[in-house]
C-alpha atoms as a PDB file:
ATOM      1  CA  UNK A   1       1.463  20.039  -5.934  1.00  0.00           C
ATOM      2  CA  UNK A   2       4.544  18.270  -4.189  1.00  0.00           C
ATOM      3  CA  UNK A   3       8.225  20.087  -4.439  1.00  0.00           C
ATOM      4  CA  UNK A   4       9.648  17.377  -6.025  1.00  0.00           C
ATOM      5  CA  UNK A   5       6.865  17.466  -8.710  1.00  0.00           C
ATOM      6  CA  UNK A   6       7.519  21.268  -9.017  1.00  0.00           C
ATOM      7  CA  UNK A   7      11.224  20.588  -9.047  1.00  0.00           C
ATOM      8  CA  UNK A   8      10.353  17.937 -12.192  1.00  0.00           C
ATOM      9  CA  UNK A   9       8.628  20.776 -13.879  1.00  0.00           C
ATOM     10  CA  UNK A  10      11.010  23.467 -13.336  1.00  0.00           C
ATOM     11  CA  UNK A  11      13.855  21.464 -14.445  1.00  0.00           C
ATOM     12  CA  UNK A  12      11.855  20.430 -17.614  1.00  0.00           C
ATOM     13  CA  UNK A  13      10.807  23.948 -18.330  1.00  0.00           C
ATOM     14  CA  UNK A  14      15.001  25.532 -17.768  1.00  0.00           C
ATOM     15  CA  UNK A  15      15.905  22.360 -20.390  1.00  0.00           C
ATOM     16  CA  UNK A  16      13.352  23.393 -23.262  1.00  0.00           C
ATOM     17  CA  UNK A  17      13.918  26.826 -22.778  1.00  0.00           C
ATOM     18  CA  UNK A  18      17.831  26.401 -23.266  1.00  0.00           C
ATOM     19  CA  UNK A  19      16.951  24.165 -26.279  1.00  0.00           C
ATOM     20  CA  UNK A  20      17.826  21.233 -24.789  1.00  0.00           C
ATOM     21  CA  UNK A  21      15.633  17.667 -24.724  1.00  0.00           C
ATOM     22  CA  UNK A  22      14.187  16.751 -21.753  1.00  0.00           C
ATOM     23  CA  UNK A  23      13.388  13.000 -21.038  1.00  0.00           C
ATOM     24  CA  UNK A  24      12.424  11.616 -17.752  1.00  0.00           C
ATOM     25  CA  UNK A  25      12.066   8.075 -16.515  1.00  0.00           C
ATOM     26  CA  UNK A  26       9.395   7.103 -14.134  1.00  0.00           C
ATOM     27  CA  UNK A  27       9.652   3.727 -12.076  1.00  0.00           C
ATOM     28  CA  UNK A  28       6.091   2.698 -10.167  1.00  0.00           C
ATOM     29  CA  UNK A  29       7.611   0.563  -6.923  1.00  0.00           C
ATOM     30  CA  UNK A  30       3.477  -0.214  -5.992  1.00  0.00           C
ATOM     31  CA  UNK A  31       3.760  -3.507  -7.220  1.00  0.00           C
ATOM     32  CA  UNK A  32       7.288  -4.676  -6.579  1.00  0.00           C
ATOM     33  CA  UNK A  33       6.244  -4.732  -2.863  1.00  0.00           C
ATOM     34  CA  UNK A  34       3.788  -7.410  -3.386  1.00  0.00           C
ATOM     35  CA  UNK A  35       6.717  -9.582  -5.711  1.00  0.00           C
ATOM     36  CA  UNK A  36       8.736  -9.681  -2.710  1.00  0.00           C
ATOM     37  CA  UNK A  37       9.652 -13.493  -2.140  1.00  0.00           C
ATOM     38  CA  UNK A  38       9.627 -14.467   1.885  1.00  0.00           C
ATOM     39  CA  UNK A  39      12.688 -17.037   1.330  1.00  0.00           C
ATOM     40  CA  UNK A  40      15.045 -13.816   0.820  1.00  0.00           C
ATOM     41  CA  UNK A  41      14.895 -13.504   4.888  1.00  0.00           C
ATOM     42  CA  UNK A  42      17.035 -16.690   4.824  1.00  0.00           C
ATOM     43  CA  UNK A  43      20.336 -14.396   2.889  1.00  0.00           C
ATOM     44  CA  UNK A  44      19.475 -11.533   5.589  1.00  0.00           C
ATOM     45  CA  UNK A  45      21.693 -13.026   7.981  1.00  0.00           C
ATOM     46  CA  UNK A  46      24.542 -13.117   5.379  1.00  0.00           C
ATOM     47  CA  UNK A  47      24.308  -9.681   3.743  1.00  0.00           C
ATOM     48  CA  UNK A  48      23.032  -7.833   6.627  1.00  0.00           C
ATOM     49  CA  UNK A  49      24.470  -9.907   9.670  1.00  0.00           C
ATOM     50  CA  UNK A  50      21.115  -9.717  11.696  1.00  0.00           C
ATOM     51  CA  UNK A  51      20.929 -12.508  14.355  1.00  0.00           C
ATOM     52  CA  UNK A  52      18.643 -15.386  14.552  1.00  0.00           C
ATOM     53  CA  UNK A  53      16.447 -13.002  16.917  1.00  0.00           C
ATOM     54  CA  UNK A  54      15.746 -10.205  14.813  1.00  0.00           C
ATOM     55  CA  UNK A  55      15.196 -12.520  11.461  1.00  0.00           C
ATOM     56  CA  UNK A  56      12.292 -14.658  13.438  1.00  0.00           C
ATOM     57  CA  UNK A  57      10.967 -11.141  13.508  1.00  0.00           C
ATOM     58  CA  UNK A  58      10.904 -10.464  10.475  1.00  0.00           C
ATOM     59  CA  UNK A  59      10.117 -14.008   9.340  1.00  0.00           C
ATOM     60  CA  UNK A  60       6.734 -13.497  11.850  1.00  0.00           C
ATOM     61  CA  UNK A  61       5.583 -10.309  10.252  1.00  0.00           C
ATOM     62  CA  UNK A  62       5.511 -11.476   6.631  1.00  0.00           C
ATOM     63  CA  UNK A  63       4.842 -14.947   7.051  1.00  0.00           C
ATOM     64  CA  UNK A  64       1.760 -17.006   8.516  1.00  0.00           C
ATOM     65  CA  UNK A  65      -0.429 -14.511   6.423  1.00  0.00           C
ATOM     66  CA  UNK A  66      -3.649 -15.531   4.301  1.00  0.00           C
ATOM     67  CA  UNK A  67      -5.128 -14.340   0.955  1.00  0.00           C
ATOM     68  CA  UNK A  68      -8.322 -15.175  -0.825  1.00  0.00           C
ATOM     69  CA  UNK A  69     -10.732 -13.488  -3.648  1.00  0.00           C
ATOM     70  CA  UNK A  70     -13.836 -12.253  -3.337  1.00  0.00           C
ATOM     71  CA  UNK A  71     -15.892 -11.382  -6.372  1.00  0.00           C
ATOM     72  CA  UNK A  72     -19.429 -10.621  -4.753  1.00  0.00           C
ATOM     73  CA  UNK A  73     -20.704 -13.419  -3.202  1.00  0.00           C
ATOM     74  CA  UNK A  74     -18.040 -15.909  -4.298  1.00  0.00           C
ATOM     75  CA  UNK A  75     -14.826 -16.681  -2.419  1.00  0.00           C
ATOM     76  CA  UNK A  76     -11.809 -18.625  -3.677  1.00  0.00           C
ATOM     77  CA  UNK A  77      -9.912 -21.022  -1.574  1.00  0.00           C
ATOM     78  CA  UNK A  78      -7.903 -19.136   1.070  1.00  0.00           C
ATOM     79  CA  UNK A  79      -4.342 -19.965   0.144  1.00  0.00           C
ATOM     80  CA  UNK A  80      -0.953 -18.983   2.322  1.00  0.00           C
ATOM     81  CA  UNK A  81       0.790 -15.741   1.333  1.00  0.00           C
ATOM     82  CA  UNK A  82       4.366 -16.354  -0.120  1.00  0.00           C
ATOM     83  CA  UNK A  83       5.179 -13.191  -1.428  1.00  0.00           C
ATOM     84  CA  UNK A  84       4.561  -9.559  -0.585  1.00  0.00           C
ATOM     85  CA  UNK A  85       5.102  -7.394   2.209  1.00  0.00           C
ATOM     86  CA  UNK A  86       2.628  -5.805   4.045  1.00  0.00           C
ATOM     87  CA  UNK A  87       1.613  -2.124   2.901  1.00  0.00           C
ATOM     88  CA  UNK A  88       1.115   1.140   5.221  1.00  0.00           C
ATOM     89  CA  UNK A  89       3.599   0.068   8.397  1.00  0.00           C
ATOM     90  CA  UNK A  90       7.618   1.359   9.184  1.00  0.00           C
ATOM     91  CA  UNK A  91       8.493  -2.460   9.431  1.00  0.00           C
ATOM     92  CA  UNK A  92       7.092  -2.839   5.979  1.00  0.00           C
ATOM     93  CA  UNK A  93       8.823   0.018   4.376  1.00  0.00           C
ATOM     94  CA  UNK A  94      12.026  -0.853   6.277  1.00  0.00           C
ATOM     95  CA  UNK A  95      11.748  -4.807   5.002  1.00  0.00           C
ATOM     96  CA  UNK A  96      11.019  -3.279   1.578  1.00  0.00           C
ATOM     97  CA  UNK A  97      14.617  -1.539   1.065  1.00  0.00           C
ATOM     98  CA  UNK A  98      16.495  -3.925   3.218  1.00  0.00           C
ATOM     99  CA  UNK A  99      15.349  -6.854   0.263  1.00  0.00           C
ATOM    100  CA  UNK A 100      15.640  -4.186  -2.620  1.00  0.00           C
ATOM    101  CA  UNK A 101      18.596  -3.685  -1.292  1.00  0.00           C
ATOM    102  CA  UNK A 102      20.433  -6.916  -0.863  1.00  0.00           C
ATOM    103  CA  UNK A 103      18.208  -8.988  -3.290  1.00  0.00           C
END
């Protein structure tokens, strides 16, 4: 079990036992990464004053990517990726918060 979950818990626990109501809020990010809309990179250079350099970057990592379906043997048409950031690198976590951020 993590220490924040046990953290959770304990705090939970101390708030019933004093007689208090506990509520807690949960917020799944999962899917927000995959609503993330490429044309934000264009406000980047506003809010967050990188150069044309570093946005071309970024611009290269999330765009020029493919998606299809596959549902056993059937494909649908491969279509260009517009939204989404890719999941499971530090340039993707780092994009994530940058357009939480300044979105």
């Amino acid at each position: 079990m993590s220490i924040a979950l046990l953290k959770i818990l304990s705090d939970i626990y101390t708030a019933i036992d004093e007689g208090q109501v506990a509520i807690i809020a949960l917020l799944d990010v999962a899917a927000a990464i995959d609503s993330v809309d490429h044309s934000v990179l264009q406000h980047l250079e506003v809010s967050c004053g990188f150069c044309d350099k570093v946005l071309a970057w970024f611009r290269s990592f999330v765009t020029g990517r493919l998606q299809s379906i596959r549902v056993g043997s059937s494909q649908s048409v491969t279509a260009p990726d517009r939204f989404g950031i890719p999941r499971g690198s530090v340039l993707g976590a780092l994009l994530y918060l940058i357009f939480i951020i300044h979105s």
